[in-house]
C-alpha atoms as a PDB file:
ATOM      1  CA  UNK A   1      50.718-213.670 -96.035  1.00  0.00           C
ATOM      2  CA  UNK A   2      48.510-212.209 -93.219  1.00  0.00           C
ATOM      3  CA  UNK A   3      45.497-214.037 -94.236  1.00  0.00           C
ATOM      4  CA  UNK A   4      47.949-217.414 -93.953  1.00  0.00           C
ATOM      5  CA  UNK A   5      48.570-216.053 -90.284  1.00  0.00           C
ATOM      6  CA  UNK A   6      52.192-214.671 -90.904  1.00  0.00           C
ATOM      7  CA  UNK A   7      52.065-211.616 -89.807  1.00  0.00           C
ATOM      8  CA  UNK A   8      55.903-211.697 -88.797  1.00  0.00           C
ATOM      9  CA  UNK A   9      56.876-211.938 -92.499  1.00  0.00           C
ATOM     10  CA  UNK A  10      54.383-209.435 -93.582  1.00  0.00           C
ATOM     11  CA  UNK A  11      55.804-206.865 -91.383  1.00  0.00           C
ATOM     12  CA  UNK A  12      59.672-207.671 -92.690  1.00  0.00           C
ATOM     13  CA  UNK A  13      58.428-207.012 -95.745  1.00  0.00           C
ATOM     14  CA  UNK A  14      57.163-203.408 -95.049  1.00  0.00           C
ATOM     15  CA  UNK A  15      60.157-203.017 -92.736  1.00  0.00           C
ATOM     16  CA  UNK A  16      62.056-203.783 -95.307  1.00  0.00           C
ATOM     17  CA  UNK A  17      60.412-201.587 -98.203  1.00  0.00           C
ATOM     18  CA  UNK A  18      60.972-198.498 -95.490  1.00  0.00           C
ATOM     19  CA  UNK A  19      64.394-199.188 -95.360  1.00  0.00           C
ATOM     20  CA  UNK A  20      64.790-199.180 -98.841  1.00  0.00           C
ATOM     21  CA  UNK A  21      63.352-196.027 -98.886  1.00  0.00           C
ATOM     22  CA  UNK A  22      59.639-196.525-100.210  1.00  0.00           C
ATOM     23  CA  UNK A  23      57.339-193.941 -98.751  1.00  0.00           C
ATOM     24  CA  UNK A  24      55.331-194.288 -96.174  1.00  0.00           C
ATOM     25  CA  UNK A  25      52.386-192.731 -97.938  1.00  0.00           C
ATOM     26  CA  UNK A  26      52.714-195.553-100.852  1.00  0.00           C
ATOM     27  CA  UNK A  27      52.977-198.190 -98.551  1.00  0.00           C
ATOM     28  CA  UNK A  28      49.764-196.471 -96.803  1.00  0.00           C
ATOM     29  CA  UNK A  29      47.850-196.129-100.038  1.00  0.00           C
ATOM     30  CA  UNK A  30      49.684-198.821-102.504  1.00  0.00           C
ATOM     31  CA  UNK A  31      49.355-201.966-100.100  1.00  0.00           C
ATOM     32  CA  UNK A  32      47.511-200.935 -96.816  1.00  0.00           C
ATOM     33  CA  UNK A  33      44.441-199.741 -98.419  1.00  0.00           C
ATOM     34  CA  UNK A  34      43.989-202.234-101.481  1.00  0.00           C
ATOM     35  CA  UNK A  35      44.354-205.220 -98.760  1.00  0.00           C
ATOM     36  CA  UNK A  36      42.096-203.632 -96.846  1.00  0.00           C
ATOM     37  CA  UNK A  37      39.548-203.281 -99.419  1.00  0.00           C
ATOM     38  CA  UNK A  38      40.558-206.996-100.356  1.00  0.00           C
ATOM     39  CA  UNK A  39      40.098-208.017 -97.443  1.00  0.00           C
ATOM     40  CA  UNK A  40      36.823-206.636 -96.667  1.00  0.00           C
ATOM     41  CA  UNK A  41      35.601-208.419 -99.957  1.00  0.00           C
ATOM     42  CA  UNK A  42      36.248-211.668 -98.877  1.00  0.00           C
ATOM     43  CA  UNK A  43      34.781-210.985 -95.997  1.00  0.00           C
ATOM     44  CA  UNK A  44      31.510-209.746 -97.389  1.00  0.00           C
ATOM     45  CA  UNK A  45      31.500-212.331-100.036  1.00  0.00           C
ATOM     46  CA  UNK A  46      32.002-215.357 -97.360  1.00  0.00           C
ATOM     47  CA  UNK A  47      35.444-216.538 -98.411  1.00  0.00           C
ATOM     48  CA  UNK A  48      36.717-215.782 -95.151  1.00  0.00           C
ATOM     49  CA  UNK A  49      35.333-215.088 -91.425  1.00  0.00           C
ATOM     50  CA  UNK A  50      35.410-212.634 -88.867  1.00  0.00           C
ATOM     51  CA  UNK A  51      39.007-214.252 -87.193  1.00  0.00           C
ATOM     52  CA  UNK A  52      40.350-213.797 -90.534  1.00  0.00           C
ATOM     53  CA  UNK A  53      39.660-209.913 -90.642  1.00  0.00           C
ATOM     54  CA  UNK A  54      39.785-209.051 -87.009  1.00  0.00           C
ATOM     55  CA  UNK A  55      43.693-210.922 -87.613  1.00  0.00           C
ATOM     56  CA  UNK A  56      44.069-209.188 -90.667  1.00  0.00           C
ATOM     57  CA  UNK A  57      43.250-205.564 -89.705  1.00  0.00           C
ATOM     58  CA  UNK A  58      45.459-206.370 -85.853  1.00  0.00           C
ATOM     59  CA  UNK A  59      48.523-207.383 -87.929  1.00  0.00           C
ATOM     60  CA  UNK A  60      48.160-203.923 -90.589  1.00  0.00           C
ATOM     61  CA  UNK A  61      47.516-201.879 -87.145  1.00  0.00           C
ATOM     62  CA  UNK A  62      50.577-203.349 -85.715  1.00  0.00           C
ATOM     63  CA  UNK A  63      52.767-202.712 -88.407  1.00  0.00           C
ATOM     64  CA  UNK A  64      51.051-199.356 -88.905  1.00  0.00           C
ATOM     65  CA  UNK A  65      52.546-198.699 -85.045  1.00  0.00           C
ATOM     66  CA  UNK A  66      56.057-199.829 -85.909  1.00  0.00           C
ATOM     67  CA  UNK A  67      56.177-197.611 -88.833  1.00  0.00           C
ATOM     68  CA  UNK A  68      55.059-194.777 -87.190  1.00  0.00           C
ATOM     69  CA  UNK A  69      58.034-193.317 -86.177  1.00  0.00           C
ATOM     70  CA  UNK A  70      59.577-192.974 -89.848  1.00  0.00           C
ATOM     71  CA  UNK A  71      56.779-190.601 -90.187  1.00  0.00           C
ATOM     72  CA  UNK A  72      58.497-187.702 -88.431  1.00  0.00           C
ATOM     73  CA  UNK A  73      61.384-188.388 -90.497  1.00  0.00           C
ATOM     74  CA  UNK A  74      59.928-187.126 -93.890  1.00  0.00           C
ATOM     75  CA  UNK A  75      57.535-184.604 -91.834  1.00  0.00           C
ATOM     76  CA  UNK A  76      58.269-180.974 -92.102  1.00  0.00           C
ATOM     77  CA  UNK A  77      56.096-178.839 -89.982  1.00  0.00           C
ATOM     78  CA  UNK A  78      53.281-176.424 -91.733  1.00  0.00           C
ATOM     79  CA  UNK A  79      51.062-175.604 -88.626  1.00  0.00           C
ATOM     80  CA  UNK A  80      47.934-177.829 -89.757  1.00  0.00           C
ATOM     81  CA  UNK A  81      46.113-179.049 -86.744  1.00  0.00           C
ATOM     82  CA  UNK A  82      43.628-182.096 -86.959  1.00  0.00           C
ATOM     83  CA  UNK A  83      41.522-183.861 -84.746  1.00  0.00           C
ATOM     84  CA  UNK A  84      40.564-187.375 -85.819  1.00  0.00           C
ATOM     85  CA  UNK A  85      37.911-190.056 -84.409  1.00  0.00           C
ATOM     86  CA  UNK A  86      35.218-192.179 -85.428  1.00  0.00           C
ATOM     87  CA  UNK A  87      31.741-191.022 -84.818  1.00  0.00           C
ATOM     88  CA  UNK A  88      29.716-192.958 -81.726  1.00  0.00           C
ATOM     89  CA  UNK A  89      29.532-196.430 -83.011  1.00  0.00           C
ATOM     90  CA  UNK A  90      32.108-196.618 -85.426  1.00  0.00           C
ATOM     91  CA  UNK A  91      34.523-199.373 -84.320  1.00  0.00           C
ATOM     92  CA  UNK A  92      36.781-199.592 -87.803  1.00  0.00           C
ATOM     93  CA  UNK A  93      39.406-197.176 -87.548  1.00  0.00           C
ATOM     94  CA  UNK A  94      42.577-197.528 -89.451  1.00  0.00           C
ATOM     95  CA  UNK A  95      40.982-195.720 -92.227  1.00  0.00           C
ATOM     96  CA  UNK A  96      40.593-192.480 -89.589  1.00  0.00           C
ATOM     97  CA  UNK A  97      44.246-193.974 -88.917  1.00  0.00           C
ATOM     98  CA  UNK A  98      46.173-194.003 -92.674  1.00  0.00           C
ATOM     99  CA  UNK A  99      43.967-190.571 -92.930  1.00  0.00           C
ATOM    100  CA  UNK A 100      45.459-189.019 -89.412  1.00  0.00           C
ATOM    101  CA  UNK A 101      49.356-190.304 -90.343  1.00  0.00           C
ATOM    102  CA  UNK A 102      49.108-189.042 -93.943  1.00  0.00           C
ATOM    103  CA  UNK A 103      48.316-185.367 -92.421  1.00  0.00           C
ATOM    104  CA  UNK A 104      51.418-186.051 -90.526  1.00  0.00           C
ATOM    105  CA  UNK A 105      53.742-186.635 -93.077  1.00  0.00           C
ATOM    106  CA  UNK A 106      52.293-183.358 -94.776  1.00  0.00           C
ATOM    107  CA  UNK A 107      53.453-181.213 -91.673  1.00  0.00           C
ATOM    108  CA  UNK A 108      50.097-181.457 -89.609  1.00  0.00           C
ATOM    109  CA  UNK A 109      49.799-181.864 -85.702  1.00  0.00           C
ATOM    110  CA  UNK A 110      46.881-184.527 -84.750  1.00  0.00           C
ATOM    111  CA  UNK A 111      45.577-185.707 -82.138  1.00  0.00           C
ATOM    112  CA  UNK A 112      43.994-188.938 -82.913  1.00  0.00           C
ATOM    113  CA  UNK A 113      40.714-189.843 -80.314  1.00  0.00           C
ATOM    114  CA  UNK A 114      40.321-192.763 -82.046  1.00  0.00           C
ATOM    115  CA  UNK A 115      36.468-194.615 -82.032  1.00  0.00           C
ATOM    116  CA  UNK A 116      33.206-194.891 -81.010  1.00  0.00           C
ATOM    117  CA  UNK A 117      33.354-190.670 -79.658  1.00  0.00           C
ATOM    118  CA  UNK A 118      30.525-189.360 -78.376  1.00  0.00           C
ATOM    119  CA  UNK A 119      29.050-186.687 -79.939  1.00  0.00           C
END
């Protein structure tokens, strides 16, 4: 769907898993990451361009955002603190992204600096 350019009906459909009750951290690790990785193959192997991933990873960051707040719904607290970023010149960050909001939902506090930090 995203790489067609609907993004709005890609993000019902998450909406709509979340309200049926699927976990966050499936929907993180079950269809984030392996359209990620799918996406980043097509890439590499030519089938698509640059507009097609930039659009691709927007839209998952987006919906990423508007699920966000579920998070603190299945979060209990444990006292784990993380800091997350991207090293100086990293620009691809919603790995450092599923990573920080997974520690969430396991009770941790981060703070996410996001990328490109200086050392």
């Amino acid at each position: 769907m995203l790489l067609a350019g609907d993004r709005s009906e890609a993000a019902e459909i998450i909406t709509r898993a979340v309200d049926a009750q699927c976990s966050i951290r499936d929907i993180y690790l079950k269809v984030f990451r392996p359209s990620l990785y799918e996406v980043g193959r097509l890439w590499q192997t030519g089938q698509i361009t640059v507009a097609h991933e930039n659009h691709f990873s927007a839209a998952t960051q987006l919906i990423m955002s508007e699920s966000y707040p579920r998070i603190y719904q299945y979060a209990t607290k444990n006292g784990g603190v993380a800091v997350a970023a991207c090293v100086a010149g990293e620009l691809h960050e919603i790995g450092l992204r599923i990573s920080a909001d997974l520690l969430e939902l396991e009770g941790w506090r981060t703070c996410y600096l996001g990328t490109n930090m200086p050392a």
